[in-house]
PDB file of N, CA and C in Angstrom:
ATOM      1  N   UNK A   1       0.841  -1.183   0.000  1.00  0.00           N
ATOM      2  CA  UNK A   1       0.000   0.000   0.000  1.00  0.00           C
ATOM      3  C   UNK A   1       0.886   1.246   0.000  1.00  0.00           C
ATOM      4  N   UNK A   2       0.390   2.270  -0.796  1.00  0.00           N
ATOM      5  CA  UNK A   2       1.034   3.373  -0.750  1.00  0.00           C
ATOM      6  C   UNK A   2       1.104   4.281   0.383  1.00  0.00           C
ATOM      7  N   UNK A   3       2.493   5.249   0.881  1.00  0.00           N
ATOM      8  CA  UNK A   3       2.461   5.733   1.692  1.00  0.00           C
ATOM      9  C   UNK A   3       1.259   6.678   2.229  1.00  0.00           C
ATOM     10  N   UNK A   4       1.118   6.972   3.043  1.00  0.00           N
ATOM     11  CA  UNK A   4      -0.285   8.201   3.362  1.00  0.00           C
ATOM     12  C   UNK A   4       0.125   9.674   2.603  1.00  0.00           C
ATOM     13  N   UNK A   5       1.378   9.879   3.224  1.00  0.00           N
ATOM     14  CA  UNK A   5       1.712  11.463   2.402  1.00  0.00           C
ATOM     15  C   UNK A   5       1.812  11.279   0.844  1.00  0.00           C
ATOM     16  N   UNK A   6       2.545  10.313   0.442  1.00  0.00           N
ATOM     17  CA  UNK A   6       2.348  10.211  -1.133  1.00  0.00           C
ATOM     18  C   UNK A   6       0.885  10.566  -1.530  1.00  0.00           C
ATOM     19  N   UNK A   7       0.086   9.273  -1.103  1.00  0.00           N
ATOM     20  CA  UNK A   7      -1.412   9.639  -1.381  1.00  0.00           C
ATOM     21  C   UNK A   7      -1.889  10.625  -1.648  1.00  0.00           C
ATOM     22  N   UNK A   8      -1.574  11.307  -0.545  1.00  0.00           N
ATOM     23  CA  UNK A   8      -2.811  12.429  -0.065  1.00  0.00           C
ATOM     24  C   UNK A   8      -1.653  13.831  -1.084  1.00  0.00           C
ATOM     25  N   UNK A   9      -0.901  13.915  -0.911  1.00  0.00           N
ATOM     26  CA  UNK A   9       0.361  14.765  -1.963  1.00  0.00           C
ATOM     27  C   UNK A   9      -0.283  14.231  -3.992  1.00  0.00           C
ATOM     28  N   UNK A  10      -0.498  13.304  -3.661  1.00  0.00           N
ATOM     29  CA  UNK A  10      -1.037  12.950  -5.118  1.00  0.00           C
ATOM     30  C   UNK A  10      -2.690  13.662  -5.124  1.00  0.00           C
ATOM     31  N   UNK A  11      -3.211  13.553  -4.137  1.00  0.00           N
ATOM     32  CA  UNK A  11      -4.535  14.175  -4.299  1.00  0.00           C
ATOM     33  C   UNK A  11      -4.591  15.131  -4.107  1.00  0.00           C
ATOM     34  N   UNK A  12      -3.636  16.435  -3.349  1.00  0.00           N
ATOM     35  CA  UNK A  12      -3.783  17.730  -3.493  1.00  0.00           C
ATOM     36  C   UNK A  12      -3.362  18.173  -4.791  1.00  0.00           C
ATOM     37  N   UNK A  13      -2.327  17.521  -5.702  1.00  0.00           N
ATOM     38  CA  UNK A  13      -1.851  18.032  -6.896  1.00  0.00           C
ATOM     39  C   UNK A  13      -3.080  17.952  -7.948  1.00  0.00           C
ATOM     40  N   UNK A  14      -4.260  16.408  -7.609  1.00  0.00           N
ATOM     41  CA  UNK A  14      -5.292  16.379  -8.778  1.00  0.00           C
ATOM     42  C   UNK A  14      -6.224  17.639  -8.334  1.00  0.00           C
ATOM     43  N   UNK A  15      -6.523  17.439  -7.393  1.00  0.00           N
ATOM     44  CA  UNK A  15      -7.357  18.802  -6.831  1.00  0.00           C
ATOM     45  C   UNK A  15      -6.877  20.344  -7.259  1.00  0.00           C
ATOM     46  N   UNK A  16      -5.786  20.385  -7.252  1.00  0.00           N
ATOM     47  CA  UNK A  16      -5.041  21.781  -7.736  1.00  0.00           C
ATOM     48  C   UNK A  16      -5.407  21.727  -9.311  1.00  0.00           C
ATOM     49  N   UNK A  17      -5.113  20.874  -9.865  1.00  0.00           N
ATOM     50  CA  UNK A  17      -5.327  21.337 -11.249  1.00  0.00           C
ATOM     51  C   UNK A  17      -6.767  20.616 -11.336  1.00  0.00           C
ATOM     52  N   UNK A  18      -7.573  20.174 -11.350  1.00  0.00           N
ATOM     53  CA  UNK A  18      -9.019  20.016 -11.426  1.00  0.00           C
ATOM     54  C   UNK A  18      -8.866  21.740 -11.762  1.00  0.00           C
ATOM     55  N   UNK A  19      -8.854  22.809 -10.472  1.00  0.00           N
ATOM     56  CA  UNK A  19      -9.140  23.459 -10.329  1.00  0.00           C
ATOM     57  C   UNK A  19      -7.775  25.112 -11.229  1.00  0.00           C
ATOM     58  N   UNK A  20      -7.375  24.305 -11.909  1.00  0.00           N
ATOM     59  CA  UNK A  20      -6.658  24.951 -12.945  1.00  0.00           C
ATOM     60  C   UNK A  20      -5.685  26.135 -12.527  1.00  0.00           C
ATOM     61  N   UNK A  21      -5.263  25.492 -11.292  1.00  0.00           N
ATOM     62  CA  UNK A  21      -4.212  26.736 -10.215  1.00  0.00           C
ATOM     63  C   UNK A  21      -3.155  26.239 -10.060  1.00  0.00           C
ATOM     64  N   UNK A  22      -2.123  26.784 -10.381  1.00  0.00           N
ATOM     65  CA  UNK A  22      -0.558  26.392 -10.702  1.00  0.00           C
ATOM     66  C   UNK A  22      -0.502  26.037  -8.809  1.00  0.00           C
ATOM     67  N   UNK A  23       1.543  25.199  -8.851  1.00  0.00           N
ATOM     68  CA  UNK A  23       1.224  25.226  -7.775  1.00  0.00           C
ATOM     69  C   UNK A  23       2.088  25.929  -6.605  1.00  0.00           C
ATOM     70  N   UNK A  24       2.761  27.390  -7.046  1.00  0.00           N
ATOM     71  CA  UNK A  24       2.680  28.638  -6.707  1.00  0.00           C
ATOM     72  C   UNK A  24       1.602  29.272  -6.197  1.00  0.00           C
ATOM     73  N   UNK A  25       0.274  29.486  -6.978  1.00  0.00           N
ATOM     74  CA  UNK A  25      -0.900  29.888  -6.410  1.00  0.00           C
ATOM     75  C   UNK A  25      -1.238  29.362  -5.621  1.00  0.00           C
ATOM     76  N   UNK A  26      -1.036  27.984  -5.414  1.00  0.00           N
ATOM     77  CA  UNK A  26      -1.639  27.485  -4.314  1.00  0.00           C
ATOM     78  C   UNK A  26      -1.117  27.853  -2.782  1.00  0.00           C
ATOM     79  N   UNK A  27       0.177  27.415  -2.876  1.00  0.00           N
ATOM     80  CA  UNK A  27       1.294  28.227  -2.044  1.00  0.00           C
ATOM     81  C   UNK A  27       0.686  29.452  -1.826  1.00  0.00           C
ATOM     82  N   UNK A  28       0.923  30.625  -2.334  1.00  0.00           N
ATOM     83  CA  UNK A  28       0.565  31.431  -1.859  1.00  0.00           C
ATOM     84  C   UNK A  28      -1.153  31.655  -1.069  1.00  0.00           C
ATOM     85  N   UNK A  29      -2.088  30.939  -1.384  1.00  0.00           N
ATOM     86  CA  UNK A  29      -3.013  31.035  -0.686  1.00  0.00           C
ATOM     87  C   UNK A  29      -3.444  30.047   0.926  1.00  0.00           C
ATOM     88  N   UNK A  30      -2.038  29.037   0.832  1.00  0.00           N
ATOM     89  CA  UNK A  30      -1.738  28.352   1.997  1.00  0.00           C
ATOM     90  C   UNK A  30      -0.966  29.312   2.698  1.00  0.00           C
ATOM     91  N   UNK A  31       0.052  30.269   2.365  1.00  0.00           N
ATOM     92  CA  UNK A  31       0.446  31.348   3.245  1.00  0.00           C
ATOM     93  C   UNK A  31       1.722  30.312   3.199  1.00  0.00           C
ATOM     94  N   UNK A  32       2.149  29.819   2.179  1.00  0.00           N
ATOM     95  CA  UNK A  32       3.880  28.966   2.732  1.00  0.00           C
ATOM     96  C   UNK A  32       4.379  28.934   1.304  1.00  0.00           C
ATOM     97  N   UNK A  33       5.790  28.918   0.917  1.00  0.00           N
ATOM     98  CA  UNK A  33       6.539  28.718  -0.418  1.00  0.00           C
ATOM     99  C   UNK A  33       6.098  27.808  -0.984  1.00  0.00           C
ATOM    100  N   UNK A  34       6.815  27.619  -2.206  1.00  0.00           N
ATOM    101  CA  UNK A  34       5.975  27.058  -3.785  1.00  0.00           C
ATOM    102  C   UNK A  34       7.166  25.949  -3.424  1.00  0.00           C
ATOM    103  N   UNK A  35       8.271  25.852  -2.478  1.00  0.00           N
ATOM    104  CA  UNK A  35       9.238  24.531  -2.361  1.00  0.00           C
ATOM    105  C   UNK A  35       8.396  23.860  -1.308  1.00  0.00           C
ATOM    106  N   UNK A  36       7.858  24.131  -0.541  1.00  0.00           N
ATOM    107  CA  UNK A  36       7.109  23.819   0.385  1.00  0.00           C
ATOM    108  C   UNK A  36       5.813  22.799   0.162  1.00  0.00           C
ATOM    109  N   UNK A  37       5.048  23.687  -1.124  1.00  0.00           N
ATOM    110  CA  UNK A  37       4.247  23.718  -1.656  1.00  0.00           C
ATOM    111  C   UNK A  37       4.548  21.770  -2.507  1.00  0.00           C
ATOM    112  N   UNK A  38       5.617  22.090  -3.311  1.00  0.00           N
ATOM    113  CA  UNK A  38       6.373  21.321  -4.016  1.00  0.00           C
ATOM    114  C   UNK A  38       6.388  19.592  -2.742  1.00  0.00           C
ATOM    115  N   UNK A  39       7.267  19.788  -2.183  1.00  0.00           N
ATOM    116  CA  UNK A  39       7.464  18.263  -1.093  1.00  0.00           C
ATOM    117  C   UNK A  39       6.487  18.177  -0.167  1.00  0.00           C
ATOM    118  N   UNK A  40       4.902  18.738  -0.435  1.00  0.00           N
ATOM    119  CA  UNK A  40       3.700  18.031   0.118  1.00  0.00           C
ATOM    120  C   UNK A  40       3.299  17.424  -0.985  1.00  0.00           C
ATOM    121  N   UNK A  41       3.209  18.021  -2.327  1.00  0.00           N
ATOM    122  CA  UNK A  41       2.870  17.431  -3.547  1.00  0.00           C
ATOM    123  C   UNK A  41       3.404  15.815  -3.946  1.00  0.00           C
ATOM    124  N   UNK A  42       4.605  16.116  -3.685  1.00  0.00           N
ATOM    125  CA  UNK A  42       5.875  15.186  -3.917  1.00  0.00           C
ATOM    126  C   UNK A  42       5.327  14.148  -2.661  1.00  0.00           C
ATOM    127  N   UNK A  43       4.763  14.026  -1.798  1.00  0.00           N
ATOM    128  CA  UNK A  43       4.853  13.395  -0.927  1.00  0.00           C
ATOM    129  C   UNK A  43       6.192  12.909   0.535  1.00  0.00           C
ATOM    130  N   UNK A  44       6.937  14.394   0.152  1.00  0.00           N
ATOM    131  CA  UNK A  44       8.042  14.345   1.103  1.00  0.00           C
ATOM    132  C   UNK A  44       7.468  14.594   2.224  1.00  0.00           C
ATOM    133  N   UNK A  45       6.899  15.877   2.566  1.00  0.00           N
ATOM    134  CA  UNK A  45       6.222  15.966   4.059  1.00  0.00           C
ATOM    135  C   UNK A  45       4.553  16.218   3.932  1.00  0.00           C
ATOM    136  N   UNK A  46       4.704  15.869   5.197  1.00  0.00           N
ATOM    137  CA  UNK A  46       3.156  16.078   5.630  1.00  0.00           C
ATOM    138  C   UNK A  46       2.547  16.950   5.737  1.00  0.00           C
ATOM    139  N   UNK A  47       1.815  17.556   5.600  1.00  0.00           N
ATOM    140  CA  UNK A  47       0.850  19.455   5.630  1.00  0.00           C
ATOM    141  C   UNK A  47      -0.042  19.454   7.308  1.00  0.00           C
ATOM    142  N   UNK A  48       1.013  19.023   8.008  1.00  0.00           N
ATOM    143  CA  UNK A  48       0.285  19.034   9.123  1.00  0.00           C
ATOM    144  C   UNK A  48      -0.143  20.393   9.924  1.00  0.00           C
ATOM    145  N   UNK A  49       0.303  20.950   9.637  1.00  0.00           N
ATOM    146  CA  UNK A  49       0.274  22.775  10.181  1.00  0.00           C
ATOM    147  C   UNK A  49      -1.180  23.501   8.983  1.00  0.00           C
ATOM    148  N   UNK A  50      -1.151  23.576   7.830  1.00  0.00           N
ATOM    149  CA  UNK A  50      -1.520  23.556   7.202  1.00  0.00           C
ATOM    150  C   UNK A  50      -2.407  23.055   6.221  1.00  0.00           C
ATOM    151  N   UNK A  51      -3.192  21.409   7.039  1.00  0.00           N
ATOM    152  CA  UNK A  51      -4.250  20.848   6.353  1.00  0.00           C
ATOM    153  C   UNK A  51      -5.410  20.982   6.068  1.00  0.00           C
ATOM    154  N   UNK A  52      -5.996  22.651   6.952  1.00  0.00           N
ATOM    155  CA  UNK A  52      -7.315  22.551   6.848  1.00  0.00           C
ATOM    156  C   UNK A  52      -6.912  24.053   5.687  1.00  0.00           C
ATOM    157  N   UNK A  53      -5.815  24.441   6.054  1.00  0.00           N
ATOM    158  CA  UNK A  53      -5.810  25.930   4.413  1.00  0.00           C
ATOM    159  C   UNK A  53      -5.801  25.466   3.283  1.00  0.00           C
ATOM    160  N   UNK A  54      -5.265  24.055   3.312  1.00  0.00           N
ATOM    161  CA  UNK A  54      -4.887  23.261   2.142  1.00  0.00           C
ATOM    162  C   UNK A  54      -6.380  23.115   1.448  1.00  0.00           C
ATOM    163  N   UNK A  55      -7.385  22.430   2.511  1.00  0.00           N
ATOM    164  CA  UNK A  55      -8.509  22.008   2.044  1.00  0.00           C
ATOM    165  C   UNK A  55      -9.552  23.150   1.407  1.00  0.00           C
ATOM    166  N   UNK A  56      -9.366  24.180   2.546  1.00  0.00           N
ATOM    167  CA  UNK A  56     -10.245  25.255   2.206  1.00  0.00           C
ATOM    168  C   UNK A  56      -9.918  26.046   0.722  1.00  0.00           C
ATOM    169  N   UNK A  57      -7.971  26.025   0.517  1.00  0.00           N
ATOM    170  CA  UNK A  57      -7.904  26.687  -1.103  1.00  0.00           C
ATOM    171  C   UNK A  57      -8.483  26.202  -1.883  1.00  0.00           C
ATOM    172  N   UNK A  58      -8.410  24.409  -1.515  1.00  0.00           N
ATOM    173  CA  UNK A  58      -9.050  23.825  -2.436  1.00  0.00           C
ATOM    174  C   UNK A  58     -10.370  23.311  -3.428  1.00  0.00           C
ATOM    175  N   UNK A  59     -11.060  23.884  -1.685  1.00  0.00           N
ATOM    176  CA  UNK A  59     -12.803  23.974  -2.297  1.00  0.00           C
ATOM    177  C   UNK A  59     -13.395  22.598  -1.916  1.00  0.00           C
ATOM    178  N   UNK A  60     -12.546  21.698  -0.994  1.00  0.00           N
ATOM    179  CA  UNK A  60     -12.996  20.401  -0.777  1.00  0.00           C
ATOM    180  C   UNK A  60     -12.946  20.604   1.161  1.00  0.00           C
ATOM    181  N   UNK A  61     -13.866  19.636   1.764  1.00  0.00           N
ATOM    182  CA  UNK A  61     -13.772  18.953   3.448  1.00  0.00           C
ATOM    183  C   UNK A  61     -12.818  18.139   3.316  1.00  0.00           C
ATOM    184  N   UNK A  62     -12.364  18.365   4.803  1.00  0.00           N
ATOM    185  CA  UNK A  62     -10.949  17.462   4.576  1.00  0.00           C
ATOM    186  C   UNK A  62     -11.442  16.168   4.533  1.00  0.00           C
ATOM    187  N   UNK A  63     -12.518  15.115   4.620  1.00  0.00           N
ATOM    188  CA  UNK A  63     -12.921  14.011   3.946  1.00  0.00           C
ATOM    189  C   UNK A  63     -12.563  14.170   1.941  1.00  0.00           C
ATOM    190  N   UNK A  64     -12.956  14.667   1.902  1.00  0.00           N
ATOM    191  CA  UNK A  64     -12.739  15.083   0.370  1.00  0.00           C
ATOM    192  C   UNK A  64     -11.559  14.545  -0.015  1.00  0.00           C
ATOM    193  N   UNK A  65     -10.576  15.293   0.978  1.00  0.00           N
ATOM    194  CA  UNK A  65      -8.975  15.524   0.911  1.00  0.00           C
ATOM    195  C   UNK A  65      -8.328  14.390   0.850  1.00  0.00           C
ATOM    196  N   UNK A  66      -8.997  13.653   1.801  1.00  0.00           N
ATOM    197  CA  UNK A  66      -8.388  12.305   2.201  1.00  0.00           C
ATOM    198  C   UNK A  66      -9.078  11.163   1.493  1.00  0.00           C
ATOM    199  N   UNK A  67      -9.903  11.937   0.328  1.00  0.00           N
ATOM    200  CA  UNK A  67     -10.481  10.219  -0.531  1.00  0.00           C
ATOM    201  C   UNK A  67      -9.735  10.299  -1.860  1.00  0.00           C
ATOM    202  N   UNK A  68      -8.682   9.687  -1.509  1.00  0.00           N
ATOM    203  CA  UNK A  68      -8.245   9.149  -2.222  1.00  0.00           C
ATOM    204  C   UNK A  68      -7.793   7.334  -2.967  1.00  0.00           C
ATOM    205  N   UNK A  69      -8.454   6.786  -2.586  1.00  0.00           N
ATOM    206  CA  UNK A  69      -8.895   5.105  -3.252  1.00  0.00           C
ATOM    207  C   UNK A  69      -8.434   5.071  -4.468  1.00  0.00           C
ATOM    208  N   UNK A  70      -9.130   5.772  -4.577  1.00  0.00           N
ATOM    209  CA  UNK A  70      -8.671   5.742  -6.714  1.00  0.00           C
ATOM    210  C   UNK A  70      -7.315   6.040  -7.447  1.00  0.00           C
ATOM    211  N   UNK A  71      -6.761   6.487  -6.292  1.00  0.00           N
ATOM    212  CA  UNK A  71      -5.035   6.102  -6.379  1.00  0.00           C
ATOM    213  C   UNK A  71      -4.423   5.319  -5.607  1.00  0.00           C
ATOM    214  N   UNK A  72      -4.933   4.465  -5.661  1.00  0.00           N
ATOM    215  CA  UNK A  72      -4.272   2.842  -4.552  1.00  0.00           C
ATOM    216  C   UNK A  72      -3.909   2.513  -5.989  1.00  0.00           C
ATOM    217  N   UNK A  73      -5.142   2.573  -6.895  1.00  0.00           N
ATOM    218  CA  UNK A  73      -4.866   1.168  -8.190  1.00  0.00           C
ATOM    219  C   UNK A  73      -4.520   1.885  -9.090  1.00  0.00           C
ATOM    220  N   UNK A  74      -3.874   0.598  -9.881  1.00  0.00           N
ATOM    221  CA  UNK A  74      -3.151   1.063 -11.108  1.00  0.00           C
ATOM    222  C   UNK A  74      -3.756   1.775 -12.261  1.00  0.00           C
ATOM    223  N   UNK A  75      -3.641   1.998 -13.392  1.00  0.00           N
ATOM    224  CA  UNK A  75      -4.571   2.185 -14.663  1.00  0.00           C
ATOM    225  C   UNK A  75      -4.684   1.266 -15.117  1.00  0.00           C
ATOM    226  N   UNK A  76      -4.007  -0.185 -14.980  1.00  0.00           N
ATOM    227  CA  UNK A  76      -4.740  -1.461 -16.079  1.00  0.00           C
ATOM    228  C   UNK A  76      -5.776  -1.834 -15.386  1.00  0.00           C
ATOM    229  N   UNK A  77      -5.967  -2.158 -13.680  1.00  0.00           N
ATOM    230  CA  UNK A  77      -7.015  -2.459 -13.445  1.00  0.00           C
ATOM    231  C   UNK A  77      -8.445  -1.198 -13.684  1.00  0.00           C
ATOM    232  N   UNK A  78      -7.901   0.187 -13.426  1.00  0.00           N
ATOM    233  CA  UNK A  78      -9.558   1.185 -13.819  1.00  0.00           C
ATOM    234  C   UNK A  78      -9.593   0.477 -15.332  1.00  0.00           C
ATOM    235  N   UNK A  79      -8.966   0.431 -16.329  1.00  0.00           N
ATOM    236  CA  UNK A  79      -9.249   0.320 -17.377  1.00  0.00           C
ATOM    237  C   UNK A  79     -10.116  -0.906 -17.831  1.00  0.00           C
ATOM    238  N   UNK A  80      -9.808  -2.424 -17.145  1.00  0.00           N
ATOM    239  CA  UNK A  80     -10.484  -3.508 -16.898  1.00  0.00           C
ATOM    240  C   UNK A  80     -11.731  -3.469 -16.199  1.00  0.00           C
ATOM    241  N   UNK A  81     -11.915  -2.451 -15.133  1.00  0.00           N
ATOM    242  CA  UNK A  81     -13.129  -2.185 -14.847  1.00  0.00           C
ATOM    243  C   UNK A  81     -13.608  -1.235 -15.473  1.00  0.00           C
ATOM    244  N   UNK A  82     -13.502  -0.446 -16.160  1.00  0.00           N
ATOM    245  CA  UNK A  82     -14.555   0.399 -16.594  1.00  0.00           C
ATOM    246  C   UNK A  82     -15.333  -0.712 -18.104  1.00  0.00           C
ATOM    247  N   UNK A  83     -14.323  -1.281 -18.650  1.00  0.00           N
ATOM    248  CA  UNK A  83     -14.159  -2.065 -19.895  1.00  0.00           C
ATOM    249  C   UNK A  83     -15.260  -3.183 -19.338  1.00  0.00           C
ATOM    250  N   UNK A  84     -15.183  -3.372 -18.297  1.00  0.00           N
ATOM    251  CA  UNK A  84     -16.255  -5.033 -17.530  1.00  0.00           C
ATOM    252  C   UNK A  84     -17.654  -3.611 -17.299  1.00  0.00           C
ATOM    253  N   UNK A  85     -17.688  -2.922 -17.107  1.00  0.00           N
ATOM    254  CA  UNK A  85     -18.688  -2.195 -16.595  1.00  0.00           C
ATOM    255  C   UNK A  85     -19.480  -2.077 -17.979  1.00  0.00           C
ATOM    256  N   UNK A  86     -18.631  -1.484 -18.607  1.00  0.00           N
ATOM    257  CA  UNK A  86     -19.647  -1.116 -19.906  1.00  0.00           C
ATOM    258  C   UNK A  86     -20.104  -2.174 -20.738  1.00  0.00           C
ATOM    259  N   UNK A  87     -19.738  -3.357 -20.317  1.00  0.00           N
ATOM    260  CA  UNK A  87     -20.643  -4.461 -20.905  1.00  0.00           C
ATOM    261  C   UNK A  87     -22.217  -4.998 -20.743  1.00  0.00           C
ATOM    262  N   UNK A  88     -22.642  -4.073 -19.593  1.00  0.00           N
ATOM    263  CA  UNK A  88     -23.484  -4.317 -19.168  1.00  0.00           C
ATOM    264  C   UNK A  88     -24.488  -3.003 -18.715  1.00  0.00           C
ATOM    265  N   UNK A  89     -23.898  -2.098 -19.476  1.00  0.00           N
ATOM    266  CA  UNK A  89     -24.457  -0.460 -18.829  1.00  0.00           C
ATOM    267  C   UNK A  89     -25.474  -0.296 -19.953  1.00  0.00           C
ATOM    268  N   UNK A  90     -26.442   0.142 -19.211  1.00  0.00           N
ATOM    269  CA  UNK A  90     -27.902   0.375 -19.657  1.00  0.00           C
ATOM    270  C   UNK A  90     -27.847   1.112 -20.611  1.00  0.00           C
ATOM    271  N   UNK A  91     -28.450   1.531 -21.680  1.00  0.00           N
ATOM    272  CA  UNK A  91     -28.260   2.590 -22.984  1.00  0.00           C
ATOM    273  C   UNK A  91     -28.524   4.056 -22.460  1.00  0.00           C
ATOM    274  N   UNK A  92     -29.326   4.456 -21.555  1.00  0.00           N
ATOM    275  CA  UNK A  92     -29.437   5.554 -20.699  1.00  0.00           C
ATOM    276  C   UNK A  92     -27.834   6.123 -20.003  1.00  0.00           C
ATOM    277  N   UNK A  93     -27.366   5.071 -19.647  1.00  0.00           N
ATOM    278  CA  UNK A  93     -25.824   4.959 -18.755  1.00  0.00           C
ATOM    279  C   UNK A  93     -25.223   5.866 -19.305  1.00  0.00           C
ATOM    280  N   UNK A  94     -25.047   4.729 -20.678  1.00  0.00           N
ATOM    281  CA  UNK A  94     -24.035   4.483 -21.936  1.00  0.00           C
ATOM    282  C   UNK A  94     -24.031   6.080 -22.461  1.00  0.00           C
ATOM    283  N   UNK A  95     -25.238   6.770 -22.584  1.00  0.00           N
ATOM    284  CA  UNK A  95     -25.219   7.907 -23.523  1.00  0.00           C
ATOM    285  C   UNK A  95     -24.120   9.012 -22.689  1.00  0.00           C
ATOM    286  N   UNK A  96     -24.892   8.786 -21.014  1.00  0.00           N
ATOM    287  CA  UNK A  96     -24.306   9.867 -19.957  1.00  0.00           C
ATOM    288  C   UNK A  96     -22.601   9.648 -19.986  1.00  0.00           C
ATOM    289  N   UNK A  97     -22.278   8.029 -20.091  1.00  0.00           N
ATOM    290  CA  UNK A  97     -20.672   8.232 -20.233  1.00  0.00           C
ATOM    291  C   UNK A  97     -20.161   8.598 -21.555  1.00  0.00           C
ATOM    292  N   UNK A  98     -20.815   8.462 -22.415  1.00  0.00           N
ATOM    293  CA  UNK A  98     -20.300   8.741 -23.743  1.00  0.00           C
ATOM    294  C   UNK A  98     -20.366  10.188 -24.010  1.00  0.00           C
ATOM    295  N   UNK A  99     -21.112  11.185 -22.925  1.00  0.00           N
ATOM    296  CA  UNK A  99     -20.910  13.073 -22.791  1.00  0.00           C
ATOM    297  C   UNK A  99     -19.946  13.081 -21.988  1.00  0.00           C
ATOM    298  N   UNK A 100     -19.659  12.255 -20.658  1.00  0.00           N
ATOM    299  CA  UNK A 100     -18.615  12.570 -20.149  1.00  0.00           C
ATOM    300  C   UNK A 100     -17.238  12.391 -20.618  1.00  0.00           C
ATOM    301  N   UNK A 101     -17.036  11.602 -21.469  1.00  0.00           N
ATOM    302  CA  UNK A 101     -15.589  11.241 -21.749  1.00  0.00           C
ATOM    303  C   UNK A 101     -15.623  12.608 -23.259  1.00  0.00           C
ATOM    304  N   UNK A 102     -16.494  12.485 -24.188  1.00  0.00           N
ATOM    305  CA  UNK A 102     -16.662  13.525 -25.114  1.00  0.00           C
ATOM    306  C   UNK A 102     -16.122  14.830 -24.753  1.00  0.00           C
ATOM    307  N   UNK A 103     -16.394  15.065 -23.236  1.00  0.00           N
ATOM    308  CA  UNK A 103     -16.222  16.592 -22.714  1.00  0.00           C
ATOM    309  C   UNK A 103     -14.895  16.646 -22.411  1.00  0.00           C
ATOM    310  N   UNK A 104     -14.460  15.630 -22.126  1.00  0.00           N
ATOM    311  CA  UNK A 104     -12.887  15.525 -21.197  1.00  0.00           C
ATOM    312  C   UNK A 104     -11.597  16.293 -22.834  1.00  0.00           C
ATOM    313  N   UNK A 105     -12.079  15.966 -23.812  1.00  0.00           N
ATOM    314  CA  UNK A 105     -11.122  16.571 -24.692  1.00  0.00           C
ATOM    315  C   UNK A 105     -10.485  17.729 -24.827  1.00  0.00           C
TER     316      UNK A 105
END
């Protein structure tokens, strides 16, 4: 299993750009440097001083912060499951994933 700070350093970086904010800006709205900024991302240290500014720049509860599951696994297994899923997804489903992935371009 992956470390906790990796994790959660991997999920503030998707959260940062979800939200299309370099990660300087972010830094600066945590009130700490962009190296700083950098080895929570990186998963060097922990944002323990700083976990609830982290959450709040981010627009997420720190539950939010900390769901990260979907980076335990690899991409061959999402890919095997989404691939087993859509074998069986209703035509209603099918249309709604076929706007979502359409939009992602």
């Amino acid at each position: 299993m992956k470390d906790i700070k990796t994790l959660l350093g991997k999920r503030i970086k998707e959260l940062r750009k979800g939200l299309n904010i370099s990660q300087q800006e972010l830094a600066e709205l945590v009130e700490i440097d962009q190296r700083s900024m950098s080895s929570i991302e990186c998963g060097v240290n922990f944002p323990s001083k700083t976990i609830l500014k982290i959450a709040e720049a981010l627009k997420v509860t720190l539950p939010e912060l900390f769901d990260f599951e979907h980076l335990k696994i690899d991409s061959d297994y999402m890919k095997k499951y989404i691939i087993d899923y859509l074998k069986n997804v209703s035509d209603e489903n099918l249309k709604i994933i076929y706007r979502i992935i359409r939009s992602m371009k």
